[in-house]
Protein backbone atom coordinates (compact mmCIF):
# COMPACT_ATOMS: atom_id res chain seq x y z
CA UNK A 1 116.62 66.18 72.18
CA UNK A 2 120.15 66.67 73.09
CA UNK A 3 120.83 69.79 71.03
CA UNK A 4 117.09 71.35 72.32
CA UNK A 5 119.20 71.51 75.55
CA UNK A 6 122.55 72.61 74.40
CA UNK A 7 120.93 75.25 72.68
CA UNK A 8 118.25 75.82 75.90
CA UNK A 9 121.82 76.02 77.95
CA UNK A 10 123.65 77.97 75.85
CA UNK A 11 120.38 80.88 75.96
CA UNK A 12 119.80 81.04 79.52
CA UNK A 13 124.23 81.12 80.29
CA UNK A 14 124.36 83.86 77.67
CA UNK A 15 120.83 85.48 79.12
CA UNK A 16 122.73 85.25 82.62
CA UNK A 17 125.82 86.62 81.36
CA UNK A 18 123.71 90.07 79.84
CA UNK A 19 122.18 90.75 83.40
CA UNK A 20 125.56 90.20 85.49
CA UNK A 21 128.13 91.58 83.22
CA UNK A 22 129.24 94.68 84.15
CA UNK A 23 131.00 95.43 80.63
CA UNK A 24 128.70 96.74 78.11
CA UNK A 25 130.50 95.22 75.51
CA UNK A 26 130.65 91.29 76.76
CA UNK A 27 127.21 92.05 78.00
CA UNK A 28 126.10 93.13 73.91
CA UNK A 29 128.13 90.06 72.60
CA UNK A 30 126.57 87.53 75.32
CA UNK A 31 123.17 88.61 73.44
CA UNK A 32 124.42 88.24 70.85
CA UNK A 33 124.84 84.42 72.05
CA UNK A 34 120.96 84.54 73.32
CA UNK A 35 119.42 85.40 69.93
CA UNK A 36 121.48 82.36 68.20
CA UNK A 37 120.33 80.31 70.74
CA UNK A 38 116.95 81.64 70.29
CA UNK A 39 117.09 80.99 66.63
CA UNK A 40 118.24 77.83 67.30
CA UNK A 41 115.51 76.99 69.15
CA UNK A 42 113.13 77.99 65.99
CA UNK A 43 115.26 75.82 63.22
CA UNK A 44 114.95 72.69 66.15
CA UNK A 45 110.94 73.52 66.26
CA UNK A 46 110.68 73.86 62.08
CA UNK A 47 110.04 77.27 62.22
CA UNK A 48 112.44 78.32 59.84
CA UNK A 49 111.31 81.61 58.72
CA UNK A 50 111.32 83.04 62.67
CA UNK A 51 114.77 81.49 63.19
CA UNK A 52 116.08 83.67 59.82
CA UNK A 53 113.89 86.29 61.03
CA UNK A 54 115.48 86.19 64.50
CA UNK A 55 119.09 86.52 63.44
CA UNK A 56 118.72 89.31 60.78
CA UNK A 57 116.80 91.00 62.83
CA UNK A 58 118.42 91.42 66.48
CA UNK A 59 122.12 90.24 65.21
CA UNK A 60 121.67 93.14 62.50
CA UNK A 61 120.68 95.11 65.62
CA UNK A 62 122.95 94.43 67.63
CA UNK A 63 125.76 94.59 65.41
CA UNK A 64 124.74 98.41 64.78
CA UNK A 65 124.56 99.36 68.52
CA UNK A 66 128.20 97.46 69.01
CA UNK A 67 129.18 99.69 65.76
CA UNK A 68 127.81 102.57 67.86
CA UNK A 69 129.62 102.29 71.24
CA UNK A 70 133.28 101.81 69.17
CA UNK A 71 132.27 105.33 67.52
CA UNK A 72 131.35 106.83 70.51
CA UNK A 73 134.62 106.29 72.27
């Protein structure tokens, strides 16, 4: 029960971060922070397969757009 809300906190802080942040960057890494949180969620529920899903998924996602912006620069 404990780590349903660490991991509830940690999405919604990280969520909160991606809408305030002004800095594209901390903004893409704080989501990164949402979708393990996310996933986290899942693996706490037993859904196993959505929680993998989750972080190959968006991480691989957003690992390519943060790949992106240090190219474009």
């Amino acid at each position: 029960m404990l780590g349903f809300f660490l991991l509830a906190a940690l999405t919604v802080t990280s969520a909160a971060v991606v809408a305030l942040h002004r800095n594209i960057i901390y903004s893409t890494i704080a989501l990164l922070g949402t979708f393990f949180g996310v996933a986290g969620i899942y693996v706490s529920l037993s859904a196993d397969f959505l929680g993998v899903v989750q972080l190959l998924v968006y991480v691989g996602g957003t690992f390519t757009t943060l790949a992106g912006q240090s190219l474009s620069r």
